[in-house]
N, C-alpha and C. Protein backbone atom coordinates (compact mmCIF):
# COMPACT_ATOMS: atom_id res chain seq x y z
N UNK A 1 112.31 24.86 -111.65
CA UNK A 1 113.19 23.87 -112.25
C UNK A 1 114.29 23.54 -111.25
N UNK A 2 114.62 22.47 -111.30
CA UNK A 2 115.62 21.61 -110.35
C UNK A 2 116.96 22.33 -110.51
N UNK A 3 117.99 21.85 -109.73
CA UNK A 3 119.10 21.99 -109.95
C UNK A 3 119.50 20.95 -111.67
N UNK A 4 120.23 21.24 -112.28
CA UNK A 4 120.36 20.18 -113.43
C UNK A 4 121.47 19.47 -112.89
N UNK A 5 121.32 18.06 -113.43
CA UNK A 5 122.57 16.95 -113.45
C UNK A 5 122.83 16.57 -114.34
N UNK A 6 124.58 17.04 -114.70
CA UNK A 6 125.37 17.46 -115.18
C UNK A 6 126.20 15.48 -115.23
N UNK A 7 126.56 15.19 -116.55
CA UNK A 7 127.75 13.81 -116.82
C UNK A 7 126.68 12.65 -116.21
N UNK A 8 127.32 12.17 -115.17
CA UNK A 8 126.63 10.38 -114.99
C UNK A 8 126.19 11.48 -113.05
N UNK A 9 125.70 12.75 -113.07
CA UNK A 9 124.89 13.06 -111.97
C UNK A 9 125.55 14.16 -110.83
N UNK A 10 126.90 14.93 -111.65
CA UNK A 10 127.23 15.94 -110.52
C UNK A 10 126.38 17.00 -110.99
N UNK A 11 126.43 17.63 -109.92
CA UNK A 11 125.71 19.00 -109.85
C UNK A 11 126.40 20.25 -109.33
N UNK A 12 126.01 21.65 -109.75
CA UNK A 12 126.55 22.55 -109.38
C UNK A 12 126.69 22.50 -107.85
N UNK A 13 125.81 22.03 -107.20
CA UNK A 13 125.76 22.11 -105.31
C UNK A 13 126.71 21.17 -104.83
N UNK A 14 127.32 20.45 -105.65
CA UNK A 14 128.60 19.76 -105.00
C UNK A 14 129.63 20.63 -104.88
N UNK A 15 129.97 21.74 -105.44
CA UNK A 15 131.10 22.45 -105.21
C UNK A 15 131.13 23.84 -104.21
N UNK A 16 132.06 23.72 -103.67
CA UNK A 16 132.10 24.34 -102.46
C UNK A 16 131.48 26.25 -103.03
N UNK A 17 131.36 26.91 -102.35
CA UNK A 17 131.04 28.44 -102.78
C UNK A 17 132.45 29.26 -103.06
N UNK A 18 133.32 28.53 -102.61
CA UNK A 18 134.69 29.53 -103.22
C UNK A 18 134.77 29.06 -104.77
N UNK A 19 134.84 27.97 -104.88
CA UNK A 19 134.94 27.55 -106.49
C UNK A 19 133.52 27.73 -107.10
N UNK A 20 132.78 27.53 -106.59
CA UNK A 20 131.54 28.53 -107.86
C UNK A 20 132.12 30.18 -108.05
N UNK A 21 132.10 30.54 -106.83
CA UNK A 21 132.77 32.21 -107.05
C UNK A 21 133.58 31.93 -108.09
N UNK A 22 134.37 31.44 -108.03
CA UNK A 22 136.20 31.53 -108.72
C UNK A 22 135.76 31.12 -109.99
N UNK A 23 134.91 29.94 -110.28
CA UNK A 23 134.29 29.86 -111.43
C UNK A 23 133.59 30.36 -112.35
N UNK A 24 132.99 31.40 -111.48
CA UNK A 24 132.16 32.34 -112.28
C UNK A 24 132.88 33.64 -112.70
N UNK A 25 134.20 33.85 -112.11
CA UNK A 25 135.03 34.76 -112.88
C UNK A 25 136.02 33.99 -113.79
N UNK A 26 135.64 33.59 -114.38
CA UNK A 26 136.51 32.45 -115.49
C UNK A 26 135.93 33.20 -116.82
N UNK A 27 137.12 33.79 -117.47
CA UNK A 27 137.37 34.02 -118.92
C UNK A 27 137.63 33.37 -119.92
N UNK A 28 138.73 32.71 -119.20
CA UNK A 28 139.07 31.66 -120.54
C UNK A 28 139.08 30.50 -119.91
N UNK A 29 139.24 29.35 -120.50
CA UNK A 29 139.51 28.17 -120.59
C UNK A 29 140.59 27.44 -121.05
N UNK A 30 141.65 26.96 -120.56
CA UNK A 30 142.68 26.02 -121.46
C UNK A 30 142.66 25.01 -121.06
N UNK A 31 142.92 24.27 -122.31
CA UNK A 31 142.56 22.73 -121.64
C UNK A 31 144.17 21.97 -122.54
N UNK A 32 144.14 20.61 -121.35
CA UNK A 32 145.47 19.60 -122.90
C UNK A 32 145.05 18.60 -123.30
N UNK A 33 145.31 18.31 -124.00
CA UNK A 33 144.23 17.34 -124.89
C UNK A 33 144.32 16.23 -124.97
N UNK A 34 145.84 15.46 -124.92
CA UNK A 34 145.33 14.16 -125.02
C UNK A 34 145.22 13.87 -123.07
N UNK A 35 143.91 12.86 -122.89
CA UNK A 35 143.64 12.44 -121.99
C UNK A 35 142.17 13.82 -121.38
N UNK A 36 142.30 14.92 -121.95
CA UNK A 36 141.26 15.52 -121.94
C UNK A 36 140.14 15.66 -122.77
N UNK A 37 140.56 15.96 -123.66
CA UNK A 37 139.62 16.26 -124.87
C UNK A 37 139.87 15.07 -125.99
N UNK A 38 140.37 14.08 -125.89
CA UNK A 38 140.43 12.83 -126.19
C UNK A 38 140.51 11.26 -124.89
N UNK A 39 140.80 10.68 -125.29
CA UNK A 39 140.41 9.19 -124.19
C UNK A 39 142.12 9.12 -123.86
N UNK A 40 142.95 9.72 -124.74
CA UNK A 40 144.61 9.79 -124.15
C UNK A 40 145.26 8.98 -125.07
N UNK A 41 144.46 7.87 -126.06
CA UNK A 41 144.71 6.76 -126.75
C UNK A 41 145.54 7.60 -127.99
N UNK A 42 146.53 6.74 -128.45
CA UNK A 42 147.20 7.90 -129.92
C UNK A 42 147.05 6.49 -131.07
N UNK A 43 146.20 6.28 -131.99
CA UNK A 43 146.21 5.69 -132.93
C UNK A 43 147.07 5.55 -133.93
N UNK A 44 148.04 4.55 -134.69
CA UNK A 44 148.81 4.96 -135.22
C UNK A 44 149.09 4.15 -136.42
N UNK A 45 148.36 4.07 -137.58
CA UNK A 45 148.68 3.05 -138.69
C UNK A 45 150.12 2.76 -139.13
N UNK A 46 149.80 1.78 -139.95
CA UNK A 46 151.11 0.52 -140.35
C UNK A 46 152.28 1.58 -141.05
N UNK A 47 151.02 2.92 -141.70
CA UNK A 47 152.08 3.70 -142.07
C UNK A 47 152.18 5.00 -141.58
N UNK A 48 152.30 5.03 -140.22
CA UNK A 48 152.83 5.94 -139.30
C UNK A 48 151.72 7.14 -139.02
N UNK A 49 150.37 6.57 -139.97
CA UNK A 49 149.50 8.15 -139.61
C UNK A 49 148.75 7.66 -138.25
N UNK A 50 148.87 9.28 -137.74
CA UNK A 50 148.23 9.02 -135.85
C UNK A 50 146.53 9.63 -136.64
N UNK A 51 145.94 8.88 -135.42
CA UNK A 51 144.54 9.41 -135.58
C UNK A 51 143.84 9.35 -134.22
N UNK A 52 143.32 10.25 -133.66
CA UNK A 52 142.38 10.17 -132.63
C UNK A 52 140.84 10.53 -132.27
N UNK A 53 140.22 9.61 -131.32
CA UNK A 53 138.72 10.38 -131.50
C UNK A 53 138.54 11.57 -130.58
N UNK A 54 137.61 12.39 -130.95
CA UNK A 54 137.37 13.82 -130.22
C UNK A 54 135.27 13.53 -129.69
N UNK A 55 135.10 13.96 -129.07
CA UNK A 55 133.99 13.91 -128.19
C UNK A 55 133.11 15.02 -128.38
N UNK A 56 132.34 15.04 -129.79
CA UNK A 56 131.14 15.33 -129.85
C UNK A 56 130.77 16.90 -129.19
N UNK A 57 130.16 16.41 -128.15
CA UNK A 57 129.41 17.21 -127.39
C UNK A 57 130.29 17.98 -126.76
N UNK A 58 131.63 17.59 -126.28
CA UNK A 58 132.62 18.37 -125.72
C UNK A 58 132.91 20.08 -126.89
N UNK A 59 133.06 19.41 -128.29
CA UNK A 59 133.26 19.83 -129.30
C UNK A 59 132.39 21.39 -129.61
N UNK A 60 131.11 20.50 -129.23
CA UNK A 60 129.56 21.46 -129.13
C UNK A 60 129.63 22.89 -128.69
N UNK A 61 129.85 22.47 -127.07
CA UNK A 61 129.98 23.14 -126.12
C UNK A 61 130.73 24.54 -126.21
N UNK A 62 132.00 24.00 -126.55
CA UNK A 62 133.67 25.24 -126.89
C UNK A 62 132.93 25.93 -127.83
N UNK A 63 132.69 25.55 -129.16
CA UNK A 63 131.91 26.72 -130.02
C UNK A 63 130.93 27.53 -129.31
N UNK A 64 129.80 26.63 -128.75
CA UNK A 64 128.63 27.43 -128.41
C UNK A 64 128.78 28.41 -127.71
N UNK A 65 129.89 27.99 -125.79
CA UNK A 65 130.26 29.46 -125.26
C UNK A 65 130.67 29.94 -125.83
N UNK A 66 131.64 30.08 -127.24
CA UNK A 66 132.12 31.12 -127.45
C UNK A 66 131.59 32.36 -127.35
N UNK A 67 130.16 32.20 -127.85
CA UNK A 67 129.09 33.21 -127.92
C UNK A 67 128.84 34.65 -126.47
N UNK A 68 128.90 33.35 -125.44
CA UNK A 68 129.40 34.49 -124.16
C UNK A 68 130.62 35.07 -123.48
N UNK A 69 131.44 34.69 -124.56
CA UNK A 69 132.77 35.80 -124.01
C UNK A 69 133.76 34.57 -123.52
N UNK A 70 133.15 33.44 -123.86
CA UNK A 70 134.93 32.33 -122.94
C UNK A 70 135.65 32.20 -123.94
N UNK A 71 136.84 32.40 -123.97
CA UNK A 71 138.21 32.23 -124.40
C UNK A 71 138.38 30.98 -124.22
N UNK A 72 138.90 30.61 -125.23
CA UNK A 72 139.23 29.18 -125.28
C UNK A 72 140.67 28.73 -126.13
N UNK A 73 141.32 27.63 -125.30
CA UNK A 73 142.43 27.24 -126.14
C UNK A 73 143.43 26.16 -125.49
N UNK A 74 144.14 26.11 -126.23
CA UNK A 74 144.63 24.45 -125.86
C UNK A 74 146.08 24.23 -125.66
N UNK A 75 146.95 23.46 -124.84
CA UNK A 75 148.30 23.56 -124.38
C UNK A 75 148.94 22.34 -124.83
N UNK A 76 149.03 21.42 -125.56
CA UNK A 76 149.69 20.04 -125.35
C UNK A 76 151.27 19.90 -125.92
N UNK A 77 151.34 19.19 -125.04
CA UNK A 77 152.93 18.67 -124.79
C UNK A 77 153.24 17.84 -126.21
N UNK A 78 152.07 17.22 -126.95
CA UNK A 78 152.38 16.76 -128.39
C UNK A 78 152.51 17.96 -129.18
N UNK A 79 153.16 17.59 -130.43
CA UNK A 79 152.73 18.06 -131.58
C UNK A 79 151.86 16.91 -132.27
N UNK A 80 150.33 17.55 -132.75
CA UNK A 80 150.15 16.94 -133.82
C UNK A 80 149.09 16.97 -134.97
N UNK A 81 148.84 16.68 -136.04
CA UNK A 81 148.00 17.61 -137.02
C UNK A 81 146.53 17.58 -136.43
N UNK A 82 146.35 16.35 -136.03
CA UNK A 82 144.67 15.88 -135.81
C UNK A 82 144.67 17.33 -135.07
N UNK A 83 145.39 16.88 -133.75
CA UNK A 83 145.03 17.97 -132.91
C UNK A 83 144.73 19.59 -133.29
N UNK A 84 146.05 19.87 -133.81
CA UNK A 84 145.82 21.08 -134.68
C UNK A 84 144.29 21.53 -135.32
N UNK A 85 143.99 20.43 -136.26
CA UNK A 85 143.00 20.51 -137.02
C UNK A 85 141.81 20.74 -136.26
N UNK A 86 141.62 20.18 -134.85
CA UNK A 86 140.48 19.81 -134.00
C UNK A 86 140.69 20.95 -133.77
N UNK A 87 141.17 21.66 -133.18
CA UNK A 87 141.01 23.44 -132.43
C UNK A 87 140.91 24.10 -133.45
N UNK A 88 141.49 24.51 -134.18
CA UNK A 88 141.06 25.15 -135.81
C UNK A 88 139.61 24.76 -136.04
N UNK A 89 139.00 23.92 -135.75
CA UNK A 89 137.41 23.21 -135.99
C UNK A 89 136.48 23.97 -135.14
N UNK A 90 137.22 24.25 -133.87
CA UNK A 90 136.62 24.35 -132.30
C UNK A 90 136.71 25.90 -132.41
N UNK A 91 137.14 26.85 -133.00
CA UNK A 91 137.94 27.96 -133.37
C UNK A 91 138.66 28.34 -131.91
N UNK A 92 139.50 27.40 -131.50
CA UNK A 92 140.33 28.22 -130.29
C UNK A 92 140.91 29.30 -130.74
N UNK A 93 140.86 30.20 -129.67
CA UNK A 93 141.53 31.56 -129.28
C UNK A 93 143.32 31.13 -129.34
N UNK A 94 143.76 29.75 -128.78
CA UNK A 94 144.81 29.73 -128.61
C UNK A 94 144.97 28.45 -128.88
N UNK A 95 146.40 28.03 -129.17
CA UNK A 95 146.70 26.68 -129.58
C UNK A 95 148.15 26.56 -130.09
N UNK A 96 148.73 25.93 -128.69
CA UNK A 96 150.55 25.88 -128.45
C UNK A 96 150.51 24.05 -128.32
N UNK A 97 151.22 23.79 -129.06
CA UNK A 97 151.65 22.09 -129.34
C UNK A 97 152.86 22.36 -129.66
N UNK A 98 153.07 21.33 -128.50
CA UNK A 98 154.59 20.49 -128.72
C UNK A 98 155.49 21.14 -127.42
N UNK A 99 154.87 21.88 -126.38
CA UNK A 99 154.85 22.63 -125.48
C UNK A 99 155.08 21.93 -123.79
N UNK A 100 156.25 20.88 -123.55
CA UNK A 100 155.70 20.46 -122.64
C UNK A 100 155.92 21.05 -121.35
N UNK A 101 156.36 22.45 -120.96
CA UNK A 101 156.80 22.92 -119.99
C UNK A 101 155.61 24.10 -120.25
N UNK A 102 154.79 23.79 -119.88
CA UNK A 102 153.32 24.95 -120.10
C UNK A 102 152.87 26.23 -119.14
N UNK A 103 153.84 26.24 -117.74
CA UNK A 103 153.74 27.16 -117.47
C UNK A 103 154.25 28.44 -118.24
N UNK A 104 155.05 28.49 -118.59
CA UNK A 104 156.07 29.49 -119.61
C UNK A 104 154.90 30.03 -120.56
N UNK A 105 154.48 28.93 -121.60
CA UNK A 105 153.12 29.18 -122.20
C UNK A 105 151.85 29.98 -122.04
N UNK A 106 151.41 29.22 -120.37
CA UNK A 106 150.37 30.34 -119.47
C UNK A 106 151.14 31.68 -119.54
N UNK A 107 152.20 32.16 -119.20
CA UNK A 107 152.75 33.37 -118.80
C UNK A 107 152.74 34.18 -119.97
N UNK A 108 152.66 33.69 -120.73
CA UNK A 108 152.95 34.26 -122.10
C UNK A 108 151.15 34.74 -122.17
N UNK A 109 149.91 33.81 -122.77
CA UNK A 109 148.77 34.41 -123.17
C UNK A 109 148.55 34.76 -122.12
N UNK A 110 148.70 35.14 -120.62
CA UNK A 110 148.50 36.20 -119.48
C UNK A 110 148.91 37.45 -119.99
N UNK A 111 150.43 37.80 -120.44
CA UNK A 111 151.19 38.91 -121.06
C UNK A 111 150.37 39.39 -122.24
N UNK A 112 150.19 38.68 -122.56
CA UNK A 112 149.82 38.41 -124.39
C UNK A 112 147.90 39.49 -124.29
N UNK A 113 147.47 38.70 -123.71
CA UNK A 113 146.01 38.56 -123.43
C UNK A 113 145.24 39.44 -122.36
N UNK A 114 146.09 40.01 -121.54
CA UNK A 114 145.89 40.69 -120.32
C UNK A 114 144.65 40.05 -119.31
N UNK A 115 144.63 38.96 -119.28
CA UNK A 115 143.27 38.21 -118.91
C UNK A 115 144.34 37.44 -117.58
N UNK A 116 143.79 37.88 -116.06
CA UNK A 116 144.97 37.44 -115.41
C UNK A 116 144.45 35.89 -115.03
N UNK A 117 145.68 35.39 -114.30
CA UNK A 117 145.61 34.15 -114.01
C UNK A 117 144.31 33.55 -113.04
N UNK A 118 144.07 34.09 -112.29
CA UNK A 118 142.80 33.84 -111.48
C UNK A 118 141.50 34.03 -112.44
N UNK A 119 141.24 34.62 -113.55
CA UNK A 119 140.45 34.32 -114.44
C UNK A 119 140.69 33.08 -115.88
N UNK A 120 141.28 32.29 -115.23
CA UNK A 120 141.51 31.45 -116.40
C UNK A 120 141.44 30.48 -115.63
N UNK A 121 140.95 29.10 -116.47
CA UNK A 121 140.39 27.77 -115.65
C UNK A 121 141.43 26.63 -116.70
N UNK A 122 141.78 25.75 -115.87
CA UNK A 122 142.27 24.78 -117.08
C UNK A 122 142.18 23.21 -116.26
N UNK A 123 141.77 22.30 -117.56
CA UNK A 123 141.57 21.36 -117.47
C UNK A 123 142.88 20.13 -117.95
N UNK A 124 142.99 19.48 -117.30
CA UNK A 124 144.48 18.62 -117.33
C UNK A 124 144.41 17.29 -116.55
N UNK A 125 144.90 16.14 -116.90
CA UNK A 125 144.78 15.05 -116.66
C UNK A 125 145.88 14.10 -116.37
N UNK A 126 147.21 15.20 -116.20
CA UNK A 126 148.43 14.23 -115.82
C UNK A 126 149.34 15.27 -114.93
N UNK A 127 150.68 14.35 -114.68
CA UNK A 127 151.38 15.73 -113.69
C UNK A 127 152.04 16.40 -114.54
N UNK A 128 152.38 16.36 -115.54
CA UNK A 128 153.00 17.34 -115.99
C UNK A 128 152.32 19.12 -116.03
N UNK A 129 150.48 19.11 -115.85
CA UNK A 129 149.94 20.00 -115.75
C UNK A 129 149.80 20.57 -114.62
N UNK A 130 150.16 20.02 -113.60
CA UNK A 130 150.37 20.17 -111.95
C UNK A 130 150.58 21.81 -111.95
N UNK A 131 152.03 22.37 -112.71
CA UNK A 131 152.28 23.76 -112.64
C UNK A 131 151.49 24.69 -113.24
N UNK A 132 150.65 24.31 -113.95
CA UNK A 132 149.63 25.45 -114.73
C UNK A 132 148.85 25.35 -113.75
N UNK A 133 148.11 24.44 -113.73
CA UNK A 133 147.11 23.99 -112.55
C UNK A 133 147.31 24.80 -110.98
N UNK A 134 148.36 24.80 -110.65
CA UNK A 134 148.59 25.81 -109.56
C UNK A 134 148.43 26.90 -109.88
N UNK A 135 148.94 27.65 -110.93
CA UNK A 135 148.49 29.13 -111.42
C UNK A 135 147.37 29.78 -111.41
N UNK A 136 146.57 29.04 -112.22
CA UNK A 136 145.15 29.41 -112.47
C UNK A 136 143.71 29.47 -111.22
N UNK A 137 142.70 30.44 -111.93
CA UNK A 137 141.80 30.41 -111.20
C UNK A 137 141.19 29.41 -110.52
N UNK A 138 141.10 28.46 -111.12
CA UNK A 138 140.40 26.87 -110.96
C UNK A 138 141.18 25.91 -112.29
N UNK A 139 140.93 25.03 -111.13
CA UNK A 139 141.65 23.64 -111.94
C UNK A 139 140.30 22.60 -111.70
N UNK A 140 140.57 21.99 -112.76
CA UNK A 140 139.80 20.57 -112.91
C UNK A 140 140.64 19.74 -113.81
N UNK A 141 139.77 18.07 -113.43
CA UNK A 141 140.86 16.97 -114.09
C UNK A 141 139.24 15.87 -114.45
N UNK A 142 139.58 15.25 -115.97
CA UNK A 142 138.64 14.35 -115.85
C UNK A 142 138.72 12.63 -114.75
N UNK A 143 137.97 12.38 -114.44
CA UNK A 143 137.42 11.33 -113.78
C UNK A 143 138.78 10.36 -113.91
N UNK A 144 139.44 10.19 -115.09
CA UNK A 144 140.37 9.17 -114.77
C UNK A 144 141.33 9.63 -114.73
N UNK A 145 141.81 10.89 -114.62
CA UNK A 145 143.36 11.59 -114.33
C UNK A 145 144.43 10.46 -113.19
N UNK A 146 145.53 11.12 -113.34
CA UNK A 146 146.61 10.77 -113.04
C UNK A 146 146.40 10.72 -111.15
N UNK A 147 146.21 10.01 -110.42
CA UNK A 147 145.76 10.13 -108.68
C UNK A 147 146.35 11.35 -108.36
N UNK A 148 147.67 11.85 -108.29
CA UNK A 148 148.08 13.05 -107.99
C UNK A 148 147.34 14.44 -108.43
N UNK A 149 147.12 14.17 -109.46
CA UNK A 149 146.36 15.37 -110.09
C UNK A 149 144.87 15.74 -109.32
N UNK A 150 143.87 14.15 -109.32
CA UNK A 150 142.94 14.21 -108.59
C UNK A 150 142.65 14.32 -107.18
N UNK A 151 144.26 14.65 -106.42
CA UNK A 151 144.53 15.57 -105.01
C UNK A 151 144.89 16.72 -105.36
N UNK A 152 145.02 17.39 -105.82
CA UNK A 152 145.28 18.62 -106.00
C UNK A 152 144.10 19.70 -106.87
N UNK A 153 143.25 19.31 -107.36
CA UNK A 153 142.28 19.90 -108.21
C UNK A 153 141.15 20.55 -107.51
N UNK A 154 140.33 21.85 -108.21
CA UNK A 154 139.50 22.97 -107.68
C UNK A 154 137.90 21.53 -107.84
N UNK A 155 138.38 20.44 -109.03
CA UNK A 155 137.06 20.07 -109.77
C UNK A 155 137.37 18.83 -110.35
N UNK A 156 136.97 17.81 -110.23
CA UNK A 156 136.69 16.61 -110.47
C UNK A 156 135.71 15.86 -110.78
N UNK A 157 135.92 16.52 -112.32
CA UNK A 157 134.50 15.97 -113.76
C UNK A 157 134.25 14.24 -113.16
N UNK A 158 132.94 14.12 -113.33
CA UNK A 158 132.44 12.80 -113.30
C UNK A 158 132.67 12.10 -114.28
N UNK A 159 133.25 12.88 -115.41
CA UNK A 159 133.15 11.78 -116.59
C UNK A 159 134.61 11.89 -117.23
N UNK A 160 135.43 10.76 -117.95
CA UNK A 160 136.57 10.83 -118.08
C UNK A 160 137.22 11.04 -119.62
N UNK A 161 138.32 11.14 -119.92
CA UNK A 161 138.96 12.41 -120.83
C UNK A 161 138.18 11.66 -122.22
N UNK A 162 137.95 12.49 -122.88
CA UNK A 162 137.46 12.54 -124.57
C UNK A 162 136.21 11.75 -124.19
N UNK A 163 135.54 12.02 -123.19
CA UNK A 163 134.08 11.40 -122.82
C UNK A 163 133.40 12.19 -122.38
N UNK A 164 133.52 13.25 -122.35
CA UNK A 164 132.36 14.44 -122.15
C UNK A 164 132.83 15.43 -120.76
N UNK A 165 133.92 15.19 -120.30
CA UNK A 165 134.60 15.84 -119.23
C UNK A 165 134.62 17.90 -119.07
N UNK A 166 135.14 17.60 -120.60
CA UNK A 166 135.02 19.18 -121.08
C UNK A 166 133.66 20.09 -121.17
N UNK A 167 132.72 18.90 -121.31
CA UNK A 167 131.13 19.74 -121.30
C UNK A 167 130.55 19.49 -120.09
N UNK A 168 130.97 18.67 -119.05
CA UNK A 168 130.44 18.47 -117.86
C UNK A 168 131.26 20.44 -117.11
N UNK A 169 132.49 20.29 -117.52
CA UNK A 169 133.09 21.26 -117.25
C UNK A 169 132.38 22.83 -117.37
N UNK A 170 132.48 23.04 -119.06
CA UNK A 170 131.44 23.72 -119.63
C UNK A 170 130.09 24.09 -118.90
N UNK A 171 129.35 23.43 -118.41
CA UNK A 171 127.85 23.07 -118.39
C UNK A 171 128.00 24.17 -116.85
N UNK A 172 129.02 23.68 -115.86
CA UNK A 172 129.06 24.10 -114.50
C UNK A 172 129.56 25.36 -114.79
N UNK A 173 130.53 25.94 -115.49
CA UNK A 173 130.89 26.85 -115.92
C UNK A 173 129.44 28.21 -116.00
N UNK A 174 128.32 27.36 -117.04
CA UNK A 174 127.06 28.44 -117.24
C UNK A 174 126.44 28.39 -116.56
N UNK A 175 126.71 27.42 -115.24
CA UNK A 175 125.39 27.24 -114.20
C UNK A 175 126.14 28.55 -113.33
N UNK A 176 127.49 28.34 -112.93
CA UNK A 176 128.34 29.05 -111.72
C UNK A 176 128.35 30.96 -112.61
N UNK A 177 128.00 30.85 -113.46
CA UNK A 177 127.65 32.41 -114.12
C UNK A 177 125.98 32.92 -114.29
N UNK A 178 125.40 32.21 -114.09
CA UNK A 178 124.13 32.78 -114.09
C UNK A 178 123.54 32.20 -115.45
N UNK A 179 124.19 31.61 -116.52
CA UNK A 179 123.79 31.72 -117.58
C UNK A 179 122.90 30.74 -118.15
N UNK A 180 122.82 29.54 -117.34
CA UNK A 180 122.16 28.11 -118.21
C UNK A 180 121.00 28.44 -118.56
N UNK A 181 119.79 29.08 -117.78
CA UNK A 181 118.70 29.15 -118.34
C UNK A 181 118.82 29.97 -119.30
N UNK A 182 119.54 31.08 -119.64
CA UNK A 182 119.47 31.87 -120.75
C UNK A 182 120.06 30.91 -122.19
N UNK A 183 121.20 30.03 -121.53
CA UNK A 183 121.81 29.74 -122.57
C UNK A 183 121.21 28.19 -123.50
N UNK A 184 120.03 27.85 -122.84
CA UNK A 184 119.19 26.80 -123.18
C UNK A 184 117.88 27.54 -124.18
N UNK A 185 117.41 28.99 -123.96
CA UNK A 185 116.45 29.92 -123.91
C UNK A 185 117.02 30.04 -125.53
N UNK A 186 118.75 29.64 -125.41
CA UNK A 186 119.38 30.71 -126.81
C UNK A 186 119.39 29.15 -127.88
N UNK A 187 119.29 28.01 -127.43
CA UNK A 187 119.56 27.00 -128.19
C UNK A 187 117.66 26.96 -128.31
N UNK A 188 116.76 26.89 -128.21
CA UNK A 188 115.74 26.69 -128.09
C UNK A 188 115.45 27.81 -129.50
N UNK A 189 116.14 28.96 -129.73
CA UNK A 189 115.93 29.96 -130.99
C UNK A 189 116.81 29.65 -131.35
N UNK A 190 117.79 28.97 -131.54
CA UNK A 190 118.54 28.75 -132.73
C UNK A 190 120.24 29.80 -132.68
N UNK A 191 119.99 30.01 -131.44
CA UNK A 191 120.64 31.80 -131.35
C UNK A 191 122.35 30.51 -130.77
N UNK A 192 123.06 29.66 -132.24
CA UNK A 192 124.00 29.19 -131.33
C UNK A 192 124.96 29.25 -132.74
């Protein structure tokens, strides 16, 4: 079997061998959400309720690793219920809103979690994530991030925020661990 292609055609062999390494010691995952795990758009009716869309397969994904040990959880600089509700759905491990100085945050589920910083990956799409993003094991940004962000990043998803960025993410994640064929082997029995 081929290498697989991953979004609109990256592949694990685009990334250099330090970031597969670094990737494959990745525990957890944090990601921020709007512009990641949504399109960044904030919907907002005549009578003040926000609503946003969430991405499916991205959605998929966060549950399914859970199964192999990734930690998962979410940092955003909003407060807001959707959001809330969406990780409660996703069952994150973690979930700080309204947070916009997020290194402080990281330092905390490092303390908290004993899971150090070089094992944690996070996904972010503007500068305000710049300082987590330096912390961590690996950084990635979806496809339409902020230009600054997309100079500075371990990973640069082909596909852009609340469009499948997080499972393109995901996907390289089980390739850079050994796991995709097992973890296709486990959806094929139902084992998800």
């Amino acid at each position: 079997m081929g290498t697989p292609i991953l979004g609109a055609g990256m592949t694990i062999d685009e990334l250099s061998a330090d970031v597969r390494a670094r990737l494959a010691n990745v525990r957890m995952l944090l990601l921020d959400v709007d512009g990641v795990l949504t399109d960044g758009h904030l919907h907002i009716d005549d009578h003040g309720v926000e609503s946003k869309a969430f991405y499916t397969r991205d959605g998929f994904a966060l549950v399914w690793l859970k199964q192999y040990g990734l930690v998962t959880g979410a940092i955003s600089g909003r407060k807001s219920p959707a959001t809330e509700m969406r990780c409660r759905d996703l069952h994150f491990d973690e979930i700080h809103m309204g947070d916009v100085h997020k290194l402080p945050v990281l330092n905390d589920i490092i303390t908290r979690t004993g899971i150090p910083a070089e094992a944690i990956a996070y996904i972010g799409d503007d500068v305000l994530d710049l300082p987590i993003m330096r912390k961590v094991g690996v950084s990635a940004a979806p496809s339409d991030s902020h230009t600054e962000v997309l100079r500075r990043v371990d990973i640069i998803l082909d596909r852009p925020g609340g469009s499948g960025a997080v499972r393109c993410f995901l996907d390289l994640w089980l390739m850079a661990t050994g796991r995709w064929e097992s973890a296709l082997e486990d959806i094929f029995r139902g084992n998800f």
